[in-house]
Protein backbone atom coordinates (compact mmCIF):
# COMPACT_ATOMS: atom_id res chain seq x y z
CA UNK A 1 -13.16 -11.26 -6.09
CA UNK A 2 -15.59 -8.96 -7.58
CA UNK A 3 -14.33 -5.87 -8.94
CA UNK A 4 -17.32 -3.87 -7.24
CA UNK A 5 -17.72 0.11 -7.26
CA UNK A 6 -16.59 0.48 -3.51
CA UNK A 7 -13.19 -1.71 -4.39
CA UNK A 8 -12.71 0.17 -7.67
CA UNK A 9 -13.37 3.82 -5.83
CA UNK A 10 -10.96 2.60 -3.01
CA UNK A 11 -8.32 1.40 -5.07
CA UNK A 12 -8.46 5.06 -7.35
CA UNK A 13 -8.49 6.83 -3.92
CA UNK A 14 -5.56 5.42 -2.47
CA UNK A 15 -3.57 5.70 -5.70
CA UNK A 16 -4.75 9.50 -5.60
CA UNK A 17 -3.89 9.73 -1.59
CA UNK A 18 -0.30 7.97 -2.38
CA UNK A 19 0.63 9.94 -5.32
CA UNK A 20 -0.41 13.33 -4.41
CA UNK A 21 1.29 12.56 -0.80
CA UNK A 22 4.77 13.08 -2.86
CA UNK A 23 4.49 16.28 -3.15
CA UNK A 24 3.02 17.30 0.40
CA UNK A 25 6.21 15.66 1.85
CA UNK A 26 8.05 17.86 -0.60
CA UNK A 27 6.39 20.94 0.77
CA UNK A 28 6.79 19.82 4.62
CA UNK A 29 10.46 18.80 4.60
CA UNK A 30 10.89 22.64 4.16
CA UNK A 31 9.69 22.93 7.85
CA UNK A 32 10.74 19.45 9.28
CA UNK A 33 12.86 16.87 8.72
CA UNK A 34 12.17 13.44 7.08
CA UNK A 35 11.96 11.41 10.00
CA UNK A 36 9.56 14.46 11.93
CA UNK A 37 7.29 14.48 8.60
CA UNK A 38 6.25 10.46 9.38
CA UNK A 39 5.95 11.23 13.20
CA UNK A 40 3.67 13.98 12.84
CA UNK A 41 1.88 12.15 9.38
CA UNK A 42 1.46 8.75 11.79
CA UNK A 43 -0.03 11.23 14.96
CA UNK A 44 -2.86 13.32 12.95
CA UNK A 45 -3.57 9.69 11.46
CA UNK A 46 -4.02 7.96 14.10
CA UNK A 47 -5.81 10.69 16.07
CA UNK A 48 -8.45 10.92 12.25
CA UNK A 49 -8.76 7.18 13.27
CA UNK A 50 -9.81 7.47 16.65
CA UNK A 51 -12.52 9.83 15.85
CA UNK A 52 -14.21 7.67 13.13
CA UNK A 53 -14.08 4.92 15.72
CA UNK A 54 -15.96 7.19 18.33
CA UNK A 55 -18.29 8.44 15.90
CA UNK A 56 -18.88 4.46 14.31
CA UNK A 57 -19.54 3.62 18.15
CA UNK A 58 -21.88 5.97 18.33
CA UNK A 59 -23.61 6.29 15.33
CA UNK A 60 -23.24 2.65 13.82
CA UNK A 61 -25.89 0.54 15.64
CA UNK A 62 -24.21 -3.22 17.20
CA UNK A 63 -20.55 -1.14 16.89
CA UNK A 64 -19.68 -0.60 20.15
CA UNK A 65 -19.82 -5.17 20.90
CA UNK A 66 -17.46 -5.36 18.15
CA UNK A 67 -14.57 -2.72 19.15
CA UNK A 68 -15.17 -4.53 22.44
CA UNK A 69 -14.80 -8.20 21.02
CA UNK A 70 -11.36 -6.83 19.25
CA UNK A 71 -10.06 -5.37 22.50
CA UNK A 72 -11.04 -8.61 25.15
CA UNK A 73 -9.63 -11.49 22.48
CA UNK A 74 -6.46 -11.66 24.01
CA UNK A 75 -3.01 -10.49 23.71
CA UNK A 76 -2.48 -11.94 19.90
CA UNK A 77 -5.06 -10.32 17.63
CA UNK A 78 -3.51 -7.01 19.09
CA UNK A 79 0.40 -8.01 18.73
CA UNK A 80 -0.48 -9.43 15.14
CA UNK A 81 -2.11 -6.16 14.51
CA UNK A 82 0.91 -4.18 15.86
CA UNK A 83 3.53 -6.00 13.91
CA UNK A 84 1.40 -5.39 10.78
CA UNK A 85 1.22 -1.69 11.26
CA UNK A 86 5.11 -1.81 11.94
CA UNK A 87 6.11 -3.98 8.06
CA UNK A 88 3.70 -1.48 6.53
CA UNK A 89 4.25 1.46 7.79
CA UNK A 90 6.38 2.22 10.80
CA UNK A 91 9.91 0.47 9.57
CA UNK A 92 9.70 1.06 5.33
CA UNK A 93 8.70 4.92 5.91
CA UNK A 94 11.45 5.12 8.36
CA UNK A 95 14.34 3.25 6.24
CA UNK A 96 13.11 5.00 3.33
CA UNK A 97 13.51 8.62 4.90
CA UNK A 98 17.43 7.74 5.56
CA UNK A 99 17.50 5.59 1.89
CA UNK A 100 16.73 8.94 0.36
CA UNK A 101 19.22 11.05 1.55
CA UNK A 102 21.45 9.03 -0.48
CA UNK A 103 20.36 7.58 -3.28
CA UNK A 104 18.32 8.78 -6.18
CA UNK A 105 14.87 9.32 -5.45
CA UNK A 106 14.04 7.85 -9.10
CA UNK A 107 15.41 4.83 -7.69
CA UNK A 108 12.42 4.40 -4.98
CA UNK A 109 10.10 4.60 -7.78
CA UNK A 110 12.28 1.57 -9.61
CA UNK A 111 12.13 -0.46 -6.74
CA UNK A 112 8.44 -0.55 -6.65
CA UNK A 113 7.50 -3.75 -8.86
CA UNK A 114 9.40 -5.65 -5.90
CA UNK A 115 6.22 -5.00 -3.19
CA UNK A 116 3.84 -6.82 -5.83
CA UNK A 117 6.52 -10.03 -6.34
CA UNK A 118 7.20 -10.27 -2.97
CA UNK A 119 3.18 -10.59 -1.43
CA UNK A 120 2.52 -12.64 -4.94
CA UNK A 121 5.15 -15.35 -3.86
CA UNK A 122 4.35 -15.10 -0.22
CA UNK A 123 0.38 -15.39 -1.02
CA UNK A 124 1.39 -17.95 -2.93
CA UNK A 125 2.30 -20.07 -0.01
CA UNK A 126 0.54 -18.64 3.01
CA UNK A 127 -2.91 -17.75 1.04
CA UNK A 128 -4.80 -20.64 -0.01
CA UNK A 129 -7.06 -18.68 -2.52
CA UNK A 130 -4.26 -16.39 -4.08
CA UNK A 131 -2.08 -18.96 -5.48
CA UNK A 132 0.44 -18.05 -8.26
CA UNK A 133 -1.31 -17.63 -11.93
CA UNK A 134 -0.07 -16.25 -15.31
CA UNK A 135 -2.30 -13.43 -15.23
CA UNK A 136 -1.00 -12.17 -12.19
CA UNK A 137 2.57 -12.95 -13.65
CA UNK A 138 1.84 -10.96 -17.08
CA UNK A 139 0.36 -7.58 -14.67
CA UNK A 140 3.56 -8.11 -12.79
CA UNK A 141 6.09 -7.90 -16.00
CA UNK A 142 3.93 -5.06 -17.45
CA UNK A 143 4.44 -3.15 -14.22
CA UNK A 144 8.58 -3.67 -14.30
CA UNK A 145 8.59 -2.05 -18.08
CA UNK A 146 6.03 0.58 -16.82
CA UNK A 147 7.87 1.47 -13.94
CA UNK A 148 11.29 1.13 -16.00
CA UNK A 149 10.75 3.59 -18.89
CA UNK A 150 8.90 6.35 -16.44
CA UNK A 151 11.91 5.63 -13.98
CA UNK A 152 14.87 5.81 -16.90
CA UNK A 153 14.34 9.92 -17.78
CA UNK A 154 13.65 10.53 -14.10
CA UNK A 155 16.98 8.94 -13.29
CA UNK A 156 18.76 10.56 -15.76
CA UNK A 157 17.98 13.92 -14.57
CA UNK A 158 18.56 13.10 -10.70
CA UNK A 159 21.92 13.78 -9.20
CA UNK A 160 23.13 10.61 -6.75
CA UNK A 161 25.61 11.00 -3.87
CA UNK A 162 29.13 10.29 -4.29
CA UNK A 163 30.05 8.07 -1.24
CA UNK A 164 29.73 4.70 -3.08
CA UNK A 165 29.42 2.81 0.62
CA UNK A 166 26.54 5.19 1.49
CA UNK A 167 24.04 4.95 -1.86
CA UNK A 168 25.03 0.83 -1.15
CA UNK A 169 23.15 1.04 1.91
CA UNK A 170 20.74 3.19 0.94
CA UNK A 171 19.89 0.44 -2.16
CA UNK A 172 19.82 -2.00 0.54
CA UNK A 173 17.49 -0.10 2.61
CA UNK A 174 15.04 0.68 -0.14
CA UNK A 175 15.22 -2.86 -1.09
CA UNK A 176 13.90 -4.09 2.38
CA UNK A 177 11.30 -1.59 2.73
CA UNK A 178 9.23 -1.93 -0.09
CA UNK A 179 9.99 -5.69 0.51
CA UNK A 180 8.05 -5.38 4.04
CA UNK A 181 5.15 -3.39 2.07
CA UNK A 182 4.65 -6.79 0.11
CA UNK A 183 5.02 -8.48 3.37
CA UNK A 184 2.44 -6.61 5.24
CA UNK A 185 -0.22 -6.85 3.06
CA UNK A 186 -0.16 -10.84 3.50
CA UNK A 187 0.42 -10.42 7.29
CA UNK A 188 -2.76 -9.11 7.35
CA UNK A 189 -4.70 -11.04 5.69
CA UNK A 190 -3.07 -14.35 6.99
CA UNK A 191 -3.33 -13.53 10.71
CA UNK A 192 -6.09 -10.56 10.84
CA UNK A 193 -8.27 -11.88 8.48
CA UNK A 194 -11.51 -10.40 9.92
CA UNK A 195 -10.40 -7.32 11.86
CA UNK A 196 -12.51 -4.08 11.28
CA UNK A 197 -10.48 -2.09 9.46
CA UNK A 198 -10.95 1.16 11.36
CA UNK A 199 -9.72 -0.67 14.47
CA UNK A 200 -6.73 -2.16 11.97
CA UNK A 201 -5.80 1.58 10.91
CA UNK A 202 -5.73 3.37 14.48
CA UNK A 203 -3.24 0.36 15.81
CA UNK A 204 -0.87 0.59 12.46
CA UNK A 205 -0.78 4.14 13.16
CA UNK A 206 -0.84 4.17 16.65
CA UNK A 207 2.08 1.53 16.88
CA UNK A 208 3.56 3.42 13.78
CA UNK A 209 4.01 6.89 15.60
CA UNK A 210 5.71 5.20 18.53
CA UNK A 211 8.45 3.70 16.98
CA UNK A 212 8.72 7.16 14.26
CA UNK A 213 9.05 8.79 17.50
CA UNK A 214 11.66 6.83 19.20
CA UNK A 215 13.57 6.44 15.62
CA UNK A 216 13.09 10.28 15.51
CA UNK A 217 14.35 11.19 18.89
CA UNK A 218 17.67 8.97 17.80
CA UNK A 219 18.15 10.62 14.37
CA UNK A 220 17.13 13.91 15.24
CA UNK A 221 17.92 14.56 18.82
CA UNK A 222 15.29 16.66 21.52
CA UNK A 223 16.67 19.87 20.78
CA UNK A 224 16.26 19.57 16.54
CA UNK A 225 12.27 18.38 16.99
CA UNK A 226 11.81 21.44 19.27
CA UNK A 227 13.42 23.84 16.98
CA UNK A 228 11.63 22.47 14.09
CA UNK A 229 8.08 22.51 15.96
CA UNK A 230 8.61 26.17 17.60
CA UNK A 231 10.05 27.40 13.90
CA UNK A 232 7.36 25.46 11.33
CA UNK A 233 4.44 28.01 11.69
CA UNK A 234 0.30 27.18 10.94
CA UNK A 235 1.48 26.94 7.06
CA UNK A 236 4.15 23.96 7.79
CA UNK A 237 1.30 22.06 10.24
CA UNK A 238 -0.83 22.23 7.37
CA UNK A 239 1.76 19.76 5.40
CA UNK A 240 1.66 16.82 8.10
CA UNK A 241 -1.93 17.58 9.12
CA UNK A 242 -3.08 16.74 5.20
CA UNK A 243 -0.75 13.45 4.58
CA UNK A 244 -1.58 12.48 8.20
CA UNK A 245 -5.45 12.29 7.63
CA UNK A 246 -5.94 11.62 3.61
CA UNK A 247 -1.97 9.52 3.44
CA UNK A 248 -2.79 8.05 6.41
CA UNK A 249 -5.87 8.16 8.14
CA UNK A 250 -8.48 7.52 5.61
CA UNK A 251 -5.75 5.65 2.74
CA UNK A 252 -5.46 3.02 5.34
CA UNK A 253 -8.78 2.15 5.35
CA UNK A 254 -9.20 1.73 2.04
CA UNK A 255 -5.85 -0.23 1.84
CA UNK A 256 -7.22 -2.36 4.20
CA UNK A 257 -9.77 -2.72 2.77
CA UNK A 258 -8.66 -3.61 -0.73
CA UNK A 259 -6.64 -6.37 1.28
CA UNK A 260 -9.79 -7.75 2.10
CA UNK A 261 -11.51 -7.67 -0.59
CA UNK A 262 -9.26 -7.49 -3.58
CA UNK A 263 -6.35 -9.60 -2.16
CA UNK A 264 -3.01 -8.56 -0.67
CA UNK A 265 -1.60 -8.90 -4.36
CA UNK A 266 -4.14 -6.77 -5.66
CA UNK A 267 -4.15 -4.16 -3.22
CA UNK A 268 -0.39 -4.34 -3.60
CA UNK A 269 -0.92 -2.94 -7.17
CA UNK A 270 -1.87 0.57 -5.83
CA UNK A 271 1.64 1.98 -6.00
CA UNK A 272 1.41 1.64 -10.02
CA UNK A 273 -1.26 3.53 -10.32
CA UNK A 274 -0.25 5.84 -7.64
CA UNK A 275 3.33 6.83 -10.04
CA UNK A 276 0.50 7.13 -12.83
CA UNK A 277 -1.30 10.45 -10.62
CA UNK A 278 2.47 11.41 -9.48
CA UNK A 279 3.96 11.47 -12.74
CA UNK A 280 0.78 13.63 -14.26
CA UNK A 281 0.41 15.43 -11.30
CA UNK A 282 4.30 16.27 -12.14
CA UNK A 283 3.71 17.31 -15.12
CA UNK A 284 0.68 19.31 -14.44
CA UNK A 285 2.12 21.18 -11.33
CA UNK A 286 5.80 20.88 -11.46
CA UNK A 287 6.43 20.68 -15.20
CA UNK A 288 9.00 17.58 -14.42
CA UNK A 289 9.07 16.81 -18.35
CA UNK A 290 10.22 20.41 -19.29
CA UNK A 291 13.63 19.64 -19.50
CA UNK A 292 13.08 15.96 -21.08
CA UNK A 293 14.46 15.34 -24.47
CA UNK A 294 11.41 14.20 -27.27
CA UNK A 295 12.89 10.27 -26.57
CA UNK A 296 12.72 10.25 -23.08
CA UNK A 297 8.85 12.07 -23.07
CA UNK A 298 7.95 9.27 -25.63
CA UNK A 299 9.70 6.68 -23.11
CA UNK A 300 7.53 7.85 -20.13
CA UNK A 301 4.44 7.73 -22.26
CA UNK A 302 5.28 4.32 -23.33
CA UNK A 303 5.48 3.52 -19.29
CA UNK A 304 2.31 5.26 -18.48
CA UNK A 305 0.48 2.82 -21.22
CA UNK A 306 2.23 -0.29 -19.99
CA UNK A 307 1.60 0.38 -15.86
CA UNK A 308 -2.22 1.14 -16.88
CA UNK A 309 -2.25 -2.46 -18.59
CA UNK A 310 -0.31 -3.73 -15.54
CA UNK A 311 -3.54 -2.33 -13.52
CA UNK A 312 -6.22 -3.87 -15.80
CA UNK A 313 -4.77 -7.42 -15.80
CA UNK A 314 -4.44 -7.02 -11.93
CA UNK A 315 -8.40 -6.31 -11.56
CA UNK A 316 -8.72 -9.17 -14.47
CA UNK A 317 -7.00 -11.89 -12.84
CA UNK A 318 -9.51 -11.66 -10.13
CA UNK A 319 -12.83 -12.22 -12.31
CA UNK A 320 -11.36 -15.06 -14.90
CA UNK A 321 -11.40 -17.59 -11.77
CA UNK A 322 -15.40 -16.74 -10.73
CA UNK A 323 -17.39 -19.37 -11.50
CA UNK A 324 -21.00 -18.38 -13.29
CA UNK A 325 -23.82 -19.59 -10.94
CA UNK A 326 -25.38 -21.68 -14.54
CA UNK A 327 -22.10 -23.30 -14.42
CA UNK A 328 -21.85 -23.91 -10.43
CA UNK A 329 -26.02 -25.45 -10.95
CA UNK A 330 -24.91 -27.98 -14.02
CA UNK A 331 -22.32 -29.20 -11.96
CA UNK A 332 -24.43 -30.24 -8.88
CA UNK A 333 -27.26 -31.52 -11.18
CA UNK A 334 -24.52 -33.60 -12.83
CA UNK A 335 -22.94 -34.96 -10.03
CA UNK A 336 -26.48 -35.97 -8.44
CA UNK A 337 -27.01 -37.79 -12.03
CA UNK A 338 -24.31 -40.17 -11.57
CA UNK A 339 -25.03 -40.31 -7.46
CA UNK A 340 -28.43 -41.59 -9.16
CA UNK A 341 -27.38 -44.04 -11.41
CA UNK A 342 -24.66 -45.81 -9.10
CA UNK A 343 -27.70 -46.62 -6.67
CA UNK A 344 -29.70 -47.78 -8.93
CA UNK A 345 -26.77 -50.02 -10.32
CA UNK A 346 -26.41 -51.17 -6.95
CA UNK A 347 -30.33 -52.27 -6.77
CA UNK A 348 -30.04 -53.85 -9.59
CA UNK A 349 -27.40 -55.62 -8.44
């Protein structure tokens, strides 16, 4: 892995897209409900999709052969593709939506560190070139003290439910989504290794807003989506429309892309730096730290320096295992050397 300008640009986009999304599904769940916000965020995605595949078949010479090669390869390639799109974004957006109605919403940004650890130990033993290494271990530990102290304040000033049973199952639920968010990103790579990654992010949506549909017809009912449709006016589209296409449409591609490139561990760092823009972009916009005592500002700064480390080792790791072309060419001379010298022993002899 090379940390290039496209993979560094993606990876700063998506943490931008993902951390500014916060507060766009703070503004739209005055017009809609949770589970009506990822419907209508998974629809104007994939619809963003399909138009940058009609344009790239158009415009993009030799395009067209490949959307067809996808599309005539058989049913797997599409069914690994849809269960995919379901671990990383149809089933965690959808458990998370009910997790948050009882439980803290500091708590989802605690639970974070666990995506990273779970796609590091499954890459460990699915992914032949992203096996376990100390590096990765040290950005991983960095990133549960970063995402501790910022988490600690933010918990302290969140009021949790009181039905004991029902912030249990809402722990359990965050647990297992941004388990499957690790999951995914390995998923991908293992069994869509070389899929075009604007015909990767129309089917995760696609599949994604059929299943948010169904989950929202069962948790919402007919009648509530109609009322909340007929009653959200232009200025409460505007909410869905935005995390739909940036959230969505285009931070899917790059995700995908940083799967391909940087490694379903690596891209599985983006949610760090995405608490870095959602914690300053707090601060900034919402003044979150206003009411924070000096310790628990200095506590938050201290987690801010320790996720940014937890980012640097995580584009580190990748470069400490490329070997320098010098060192690749003394290697070959050297092994020809001996291939040399054990023929000419056997002349000899």
């Amino acid at each position: 892995m090379r940390c290039t300008f496209p993979i560094v640009a993606s990876f700063i986009f998506c943490a931008v897209a993902y951390g500014a999304s916060s507060a766009a599904v703070t503004q739209g769940l005055k017009y809609f409900t949770p589970e009506l916000i990822i419907v209508f965020r998974m629809l104007f995605g994939c619809g963003f999709c399909i138009i940058v595949l009609i344009f790239r078949m158009i415009f993009q010479e030799g395009y067209t052969s490949i959307v067809k090669a996808h599309f005539t390869s058989g049913f797997w390639p599409i069914f690994h593709l849809s269960i995919g799109g379901l671990l990383n974004l149809g089933i965690p957006h959808s458990l998370i939506a009910i997790a948050q109605q009882w439980i803290p919403s500091a708590a989802v940004q605690m639970a974070k560190p666990l995506t990273p650890a779970v796609s590091q130990i499954c890459s460990h033993f699915l992914l032949p070139d992203e096996r376990f290494t100390w590096l990765k271990f040290a950005a991983l530990m960095c990133a549960v003290v970063g995402v501790t102290c910022t988490a600690i304040p933010s918990f302290l000033h969140t009021v949790g439910g009181d039905d004991t049973v029902k912030m249990a199952i809402g722990f359990i639920l965050l647990i297992i989504s941004v388990s499957l968010f690790g999951v995914a990103s390995v998923y991908f790579k293992f069994k869509t290794p070389n899929t075009d990654i604007t015909i990767s992010s129309m089917m995760q949506t696609g599949v994604s807003f059929v299943f948010d549909i169904i989950w929202s017809l069962i948790m919402d009912g007919p009648q509530k989506i109609y009322d909340c449709c007929r009653n959200a006016g232009w200025i409460g589209w505007i909410w869905p429309l935005m995390l739909g296409i940036l959230a969505s449409g285009v931070a899917v591609h790059g995700f995908m892309y940083l799967v391909n490139n940087l490694g379903a561990v690596g891209a599985n760092f983006v949610p760090f730096a995405q608490i870095l823009v959602g914690v300053t972009l707090g601060v900034a916009w919402l003044h979150e730290w206003a009411p924070y005592r000096w310790w628990e500002i200095v506590l938050s700064s201290i987690g801010l320096v320790f996720l940014t480390a937890a980012i640097v080792i995580g584009f580190w790791h990748g470069k400490e295992k490329e070997p320098k072309p010098d060192q690749e060419e003394e290697e070959e001379l050297h092994s020809e050397e001996e291939e040399e010298d054990k023929n000419a022993q056997l002349d000899e002899v």
